[in-house]
C-alpha atoms as a PDB file:
ATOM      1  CA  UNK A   1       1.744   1.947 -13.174  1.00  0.00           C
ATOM      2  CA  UNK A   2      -1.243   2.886 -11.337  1.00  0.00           C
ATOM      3  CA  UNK A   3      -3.447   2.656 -14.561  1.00  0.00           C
ATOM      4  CA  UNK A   4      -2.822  -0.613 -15.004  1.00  0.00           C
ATOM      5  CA  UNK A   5      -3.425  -1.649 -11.259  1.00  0.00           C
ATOM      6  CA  UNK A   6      -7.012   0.033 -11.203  1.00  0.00           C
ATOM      7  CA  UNK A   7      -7.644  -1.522 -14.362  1.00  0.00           C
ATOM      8  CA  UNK A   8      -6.119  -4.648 -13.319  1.00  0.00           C
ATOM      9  CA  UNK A   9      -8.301  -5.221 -10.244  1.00  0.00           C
ATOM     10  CA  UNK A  10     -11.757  -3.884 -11.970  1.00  0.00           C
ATOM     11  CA  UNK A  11     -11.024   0.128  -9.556  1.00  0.00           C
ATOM     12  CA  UNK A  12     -12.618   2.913 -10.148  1.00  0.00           C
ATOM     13  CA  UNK A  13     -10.514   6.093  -9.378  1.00  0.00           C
ATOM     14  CA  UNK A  14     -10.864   6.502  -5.431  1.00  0.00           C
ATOM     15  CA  UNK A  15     -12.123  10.211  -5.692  1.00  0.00           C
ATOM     16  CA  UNK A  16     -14.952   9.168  -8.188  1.00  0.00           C
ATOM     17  CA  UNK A  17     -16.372   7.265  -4.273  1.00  0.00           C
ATOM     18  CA  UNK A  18     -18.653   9.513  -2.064  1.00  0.00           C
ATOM     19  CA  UNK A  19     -17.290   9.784   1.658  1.00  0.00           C
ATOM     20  CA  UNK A  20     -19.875  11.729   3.697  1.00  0.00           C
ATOM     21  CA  UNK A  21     -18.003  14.733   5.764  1.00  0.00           C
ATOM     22  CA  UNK A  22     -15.360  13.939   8.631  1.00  0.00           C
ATOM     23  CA  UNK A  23     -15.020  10.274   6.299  1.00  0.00           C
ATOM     24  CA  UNK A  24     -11.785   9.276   4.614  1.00  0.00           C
ATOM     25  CA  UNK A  25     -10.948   6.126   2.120  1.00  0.00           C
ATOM     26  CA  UNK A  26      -7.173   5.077   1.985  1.00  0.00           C
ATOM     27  CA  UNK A  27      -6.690   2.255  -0.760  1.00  0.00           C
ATOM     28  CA  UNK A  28      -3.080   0.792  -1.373  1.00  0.00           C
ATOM     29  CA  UNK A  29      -2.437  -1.548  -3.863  1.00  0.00           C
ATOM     30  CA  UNK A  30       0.157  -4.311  -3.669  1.00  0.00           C
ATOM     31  CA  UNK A  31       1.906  -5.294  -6.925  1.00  0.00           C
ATOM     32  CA  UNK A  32       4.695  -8.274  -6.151  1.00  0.00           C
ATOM     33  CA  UNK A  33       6.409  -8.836  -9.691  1.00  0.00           C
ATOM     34  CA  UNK A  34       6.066 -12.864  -9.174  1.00  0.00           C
ATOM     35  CA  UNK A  35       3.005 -13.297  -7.057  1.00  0.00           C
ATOM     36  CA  UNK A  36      -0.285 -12.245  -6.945  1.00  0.00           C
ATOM     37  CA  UNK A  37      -1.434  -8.833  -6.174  1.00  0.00           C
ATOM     38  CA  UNK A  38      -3.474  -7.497  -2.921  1.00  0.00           C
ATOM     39  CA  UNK A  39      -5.634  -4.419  -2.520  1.00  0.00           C
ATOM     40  CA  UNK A  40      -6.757  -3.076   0.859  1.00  0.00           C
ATOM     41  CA  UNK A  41      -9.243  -0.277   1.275  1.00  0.00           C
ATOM     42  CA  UNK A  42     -10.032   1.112   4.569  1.00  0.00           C
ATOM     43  CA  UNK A  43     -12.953   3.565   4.937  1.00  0.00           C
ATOM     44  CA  UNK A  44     -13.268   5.291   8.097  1.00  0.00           C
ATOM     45  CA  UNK A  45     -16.195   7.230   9.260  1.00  0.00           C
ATOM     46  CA  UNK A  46     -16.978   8.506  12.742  1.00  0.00           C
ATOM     47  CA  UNK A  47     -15.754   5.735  15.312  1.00  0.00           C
ATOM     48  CA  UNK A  48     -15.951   2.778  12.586  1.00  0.00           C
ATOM     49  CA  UNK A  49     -13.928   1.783   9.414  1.00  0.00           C
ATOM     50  CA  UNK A  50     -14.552  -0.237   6.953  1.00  0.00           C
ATOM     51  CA  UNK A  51     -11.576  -2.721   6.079  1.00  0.00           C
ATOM     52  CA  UNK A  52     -11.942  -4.491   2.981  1.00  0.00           C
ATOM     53  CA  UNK A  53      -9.140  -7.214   1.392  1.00  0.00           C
ATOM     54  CA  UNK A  54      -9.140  -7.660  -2.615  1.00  0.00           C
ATOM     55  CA  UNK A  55      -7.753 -10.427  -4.153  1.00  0.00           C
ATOM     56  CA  UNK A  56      -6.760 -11.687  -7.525  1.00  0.00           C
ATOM     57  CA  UNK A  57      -9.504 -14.162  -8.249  1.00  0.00           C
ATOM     58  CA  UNK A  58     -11.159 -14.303  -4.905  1.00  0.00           C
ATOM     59  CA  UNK A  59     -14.571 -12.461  -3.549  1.00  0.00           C
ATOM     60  CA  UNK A  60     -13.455  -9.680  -1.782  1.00  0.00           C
ATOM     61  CA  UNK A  61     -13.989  -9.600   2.297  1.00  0.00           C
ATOM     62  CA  UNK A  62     -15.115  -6.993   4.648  1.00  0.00           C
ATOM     63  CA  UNK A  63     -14.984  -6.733   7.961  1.00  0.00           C
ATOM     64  CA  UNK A  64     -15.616  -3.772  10.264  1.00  0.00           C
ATOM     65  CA  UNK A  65     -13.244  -2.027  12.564  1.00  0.00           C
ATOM     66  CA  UNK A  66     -12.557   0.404  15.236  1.00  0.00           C
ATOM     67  CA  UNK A  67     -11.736   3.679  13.118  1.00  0.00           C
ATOM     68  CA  UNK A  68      -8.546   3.786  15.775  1.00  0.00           C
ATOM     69  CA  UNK A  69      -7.256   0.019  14.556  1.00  0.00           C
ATOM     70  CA  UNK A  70      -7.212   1.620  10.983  1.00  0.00           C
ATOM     71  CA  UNK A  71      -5.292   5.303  12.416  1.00  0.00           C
ATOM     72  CA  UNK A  72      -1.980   3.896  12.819  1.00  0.00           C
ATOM     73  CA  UNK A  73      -2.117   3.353   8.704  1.00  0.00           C
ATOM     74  CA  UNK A  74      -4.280   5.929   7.781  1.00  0.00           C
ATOM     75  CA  UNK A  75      -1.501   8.814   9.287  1.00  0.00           C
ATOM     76  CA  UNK A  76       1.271   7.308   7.192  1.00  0.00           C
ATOM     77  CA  UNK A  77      -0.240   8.928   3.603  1.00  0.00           C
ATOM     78  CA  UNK A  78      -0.453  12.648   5.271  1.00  0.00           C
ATOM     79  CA  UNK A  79       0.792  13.841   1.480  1.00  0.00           C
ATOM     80  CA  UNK A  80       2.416  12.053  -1.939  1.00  0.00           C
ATOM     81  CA  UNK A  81       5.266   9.831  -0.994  1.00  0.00           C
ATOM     82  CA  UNK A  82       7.950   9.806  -3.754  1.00  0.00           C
ATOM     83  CA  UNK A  83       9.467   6.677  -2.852  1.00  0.00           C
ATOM     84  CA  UNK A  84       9.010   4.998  -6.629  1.00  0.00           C
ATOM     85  CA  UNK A  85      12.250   3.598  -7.956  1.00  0.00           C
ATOM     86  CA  UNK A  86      11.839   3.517 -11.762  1.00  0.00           C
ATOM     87  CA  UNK A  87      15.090   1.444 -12.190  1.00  0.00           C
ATOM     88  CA  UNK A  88      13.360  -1.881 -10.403  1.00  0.00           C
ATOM     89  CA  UNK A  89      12.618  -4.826 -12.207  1.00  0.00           C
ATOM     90  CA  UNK A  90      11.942  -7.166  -9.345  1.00  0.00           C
ATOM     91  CA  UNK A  91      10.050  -6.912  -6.257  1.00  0.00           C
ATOM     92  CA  UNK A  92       7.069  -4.908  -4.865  1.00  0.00           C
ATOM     93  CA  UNK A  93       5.245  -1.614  -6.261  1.00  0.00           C
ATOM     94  CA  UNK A  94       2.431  -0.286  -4.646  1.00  0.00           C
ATOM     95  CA  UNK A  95      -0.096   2.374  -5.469  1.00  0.00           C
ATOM     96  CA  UNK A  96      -1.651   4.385  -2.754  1.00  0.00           C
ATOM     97  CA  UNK A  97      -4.787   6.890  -2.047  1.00  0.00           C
ATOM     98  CA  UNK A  98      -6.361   8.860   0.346  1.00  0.00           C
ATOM     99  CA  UNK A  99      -8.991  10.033  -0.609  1.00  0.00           C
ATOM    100  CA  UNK A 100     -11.484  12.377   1.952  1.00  0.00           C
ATOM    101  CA  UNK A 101     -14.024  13.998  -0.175  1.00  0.00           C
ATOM    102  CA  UNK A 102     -12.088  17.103  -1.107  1.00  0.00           C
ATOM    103  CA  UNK A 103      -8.352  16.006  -1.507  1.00  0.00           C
ATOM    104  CA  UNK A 104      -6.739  13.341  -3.097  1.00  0.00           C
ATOM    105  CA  UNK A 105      -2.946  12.382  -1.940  1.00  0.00           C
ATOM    106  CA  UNK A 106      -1.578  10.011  -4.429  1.00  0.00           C
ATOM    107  CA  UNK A 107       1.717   7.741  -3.315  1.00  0.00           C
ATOM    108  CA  UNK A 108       3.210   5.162  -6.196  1.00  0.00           C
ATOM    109  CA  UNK A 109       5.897   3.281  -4.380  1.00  0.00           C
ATOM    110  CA  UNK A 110       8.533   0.877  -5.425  1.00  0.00           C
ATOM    111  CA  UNK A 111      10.660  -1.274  -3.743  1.00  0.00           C
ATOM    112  CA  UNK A 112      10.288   0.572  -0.284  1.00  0.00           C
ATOM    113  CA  UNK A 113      13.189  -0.126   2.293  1.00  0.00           C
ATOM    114  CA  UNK A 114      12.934  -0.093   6.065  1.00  0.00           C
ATOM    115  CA  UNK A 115      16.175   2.672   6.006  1.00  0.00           C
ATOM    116  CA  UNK A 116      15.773   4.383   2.550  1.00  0.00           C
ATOM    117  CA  UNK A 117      12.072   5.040   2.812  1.00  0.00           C
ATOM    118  CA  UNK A 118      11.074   4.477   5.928  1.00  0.00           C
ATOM    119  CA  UNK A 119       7.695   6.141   5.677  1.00  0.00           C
ATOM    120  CA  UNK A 120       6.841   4.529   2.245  1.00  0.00           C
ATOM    121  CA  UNK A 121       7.738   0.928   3.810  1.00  0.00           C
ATOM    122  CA  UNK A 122       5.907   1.655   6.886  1.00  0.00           C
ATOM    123  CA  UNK A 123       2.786   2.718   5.432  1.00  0.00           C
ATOM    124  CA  UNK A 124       2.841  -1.212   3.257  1.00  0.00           C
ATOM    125  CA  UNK A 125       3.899  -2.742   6.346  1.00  0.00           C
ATOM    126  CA  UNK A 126       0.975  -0.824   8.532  1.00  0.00           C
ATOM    127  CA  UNK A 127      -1.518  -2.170   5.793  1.00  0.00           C
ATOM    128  CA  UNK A 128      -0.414  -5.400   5.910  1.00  0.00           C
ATOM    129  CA  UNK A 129      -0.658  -5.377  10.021  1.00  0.00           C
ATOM    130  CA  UNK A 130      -4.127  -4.406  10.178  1.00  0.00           C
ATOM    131  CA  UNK A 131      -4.951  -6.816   7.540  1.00  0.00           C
ATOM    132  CA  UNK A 132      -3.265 -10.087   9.392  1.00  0.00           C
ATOM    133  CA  UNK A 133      -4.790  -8.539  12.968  1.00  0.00           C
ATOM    134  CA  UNK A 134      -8.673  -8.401  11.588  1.00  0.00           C
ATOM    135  CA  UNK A 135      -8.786 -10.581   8.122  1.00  0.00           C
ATOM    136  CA  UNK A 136      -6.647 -13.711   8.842  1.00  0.00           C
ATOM    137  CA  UNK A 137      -7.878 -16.380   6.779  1.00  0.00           C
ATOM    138  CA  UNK A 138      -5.352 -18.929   5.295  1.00  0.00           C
ATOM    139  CA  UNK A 139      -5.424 -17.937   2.018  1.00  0.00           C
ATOM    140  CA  UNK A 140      -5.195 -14.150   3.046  1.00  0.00           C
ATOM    141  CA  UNK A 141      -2.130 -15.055   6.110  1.00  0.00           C
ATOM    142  CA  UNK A 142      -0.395 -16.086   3.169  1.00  0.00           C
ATOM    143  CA  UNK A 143      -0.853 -13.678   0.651  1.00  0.00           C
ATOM    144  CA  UNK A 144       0.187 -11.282   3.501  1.00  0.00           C
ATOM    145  CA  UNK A 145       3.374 -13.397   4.563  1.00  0.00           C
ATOM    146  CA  UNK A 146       4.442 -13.272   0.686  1.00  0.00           C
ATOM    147  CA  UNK A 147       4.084  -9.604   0.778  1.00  0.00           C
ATOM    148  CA  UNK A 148       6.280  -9.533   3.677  1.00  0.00           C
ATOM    149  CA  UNK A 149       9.049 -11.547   2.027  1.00  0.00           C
ATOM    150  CA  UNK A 150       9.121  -9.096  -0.707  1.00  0.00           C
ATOM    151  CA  UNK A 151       9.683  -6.145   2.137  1.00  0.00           C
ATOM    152  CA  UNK A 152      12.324  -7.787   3.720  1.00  0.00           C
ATOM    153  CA  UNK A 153      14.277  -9.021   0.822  1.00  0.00           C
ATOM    154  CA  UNK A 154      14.358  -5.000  -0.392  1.00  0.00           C
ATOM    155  CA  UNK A 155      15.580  -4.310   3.027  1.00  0.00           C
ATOM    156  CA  UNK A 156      18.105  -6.652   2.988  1.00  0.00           C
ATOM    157  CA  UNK A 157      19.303  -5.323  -0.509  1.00  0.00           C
ATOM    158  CA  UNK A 158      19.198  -1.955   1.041  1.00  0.00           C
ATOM    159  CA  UNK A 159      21.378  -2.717   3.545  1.00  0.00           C
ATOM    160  CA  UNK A 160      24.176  -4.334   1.136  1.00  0.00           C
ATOM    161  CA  UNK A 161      24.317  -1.097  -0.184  1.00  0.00           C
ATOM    162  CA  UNK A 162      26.806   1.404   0.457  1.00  0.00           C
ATOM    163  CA  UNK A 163      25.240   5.075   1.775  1.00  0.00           C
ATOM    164  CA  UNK A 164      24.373   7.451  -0.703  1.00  0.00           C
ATOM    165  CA  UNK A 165      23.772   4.191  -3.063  1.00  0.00           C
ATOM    166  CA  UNK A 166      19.773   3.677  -3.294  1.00  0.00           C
ATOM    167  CA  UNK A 167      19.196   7.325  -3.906  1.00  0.00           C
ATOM    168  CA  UNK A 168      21.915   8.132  -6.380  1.00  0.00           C
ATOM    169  CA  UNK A 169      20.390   5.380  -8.728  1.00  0.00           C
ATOM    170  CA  UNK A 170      16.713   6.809  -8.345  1.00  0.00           C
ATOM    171  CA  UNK A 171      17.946  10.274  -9.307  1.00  0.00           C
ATOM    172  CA  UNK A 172      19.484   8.615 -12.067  1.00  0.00           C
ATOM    173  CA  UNK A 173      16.475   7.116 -13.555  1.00  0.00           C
ATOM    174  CA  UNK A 174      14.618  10.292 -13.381  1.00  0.00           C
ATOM    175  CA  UNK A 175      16.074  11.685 -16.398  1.00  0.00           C
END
């Protein structure tokens, strides 16, 4: 999967971009199976970050930030998240990486749920905040509010299930 999103959105591998020392680059792609995708990249160095919003077919903005606005997202990749479900056919994967000039923490994430994987959903939904708080322009509010949907329609699946449910499925598809 995350091949094809870097490839897909014209990405470089994230350790391949110089980040001067004390910097740090977190870049999470959004991959709805019906809509377009989304790609944010924050870049923090010092007391500013960098926010930047890539879009399918759009010019990509940038807008600069507090490095604490960006923190709150930033602390949610602290190592790999193995919140991918291999078994989904519909709804969101994402691709995340932080990247700070020596280590690279990877995170490919599928169909995140508020309850099963709460730090995997909170980390999409924390990029998603900071993006509608500092980058709100129509076509971006609703790129972001689609996004959303997807979120909440896995949590509402999640909850239909009985416990044990989600994860016995994953392990499943591991093989």
């Amino acid at each position: 999967m995350s091949a094809w999103l870097l490839d897909h959105f014209g990405l470089a591998p994230l350790d391949r971009e110089a980040v001067p020392p004390g910097g740090e680059v977190l870049r999470i792609l959004y991959a709805p199976t019906f809509h377009r995708g989304l790609v944010i990249v924050v870049r923090g160095f010092d007391d500013v970050a960098e926010l930047e919003v890539l879009e399918e077919e759009a010019p990509p903005q940038r807008v600069m930030i507090a490095v604490d606005e960006a923190a709150a997202m930033i602390a949610r990749l602290p190592a790999s998240i193995d919140a991918f479900d291999r078994n989904s056919r519909d709804g969101i994967a994402a691709y995340a990486e932080r990247w700070d000039g020596e280590a690279l923490r990877i995170a490919e994430i599928g169909n995140p749920s508020a309850s099963a994987d709460a730090i995997a959903y909170q980390l999409l939904v924390a990029g998603l905040d900071l993006v509608d708080a500092r980058l709100s322009t129509p076509r971006i509010r609703e790129r972001v509010a689609t996004l959303r949907r997807y979120l909440d329609d896995v949590d509402e699946a999640a909850a239909l299930c009985l416990p044990g449910q989600t994860r016995a499925r994953r392990r499943r598809g591991r093989g």
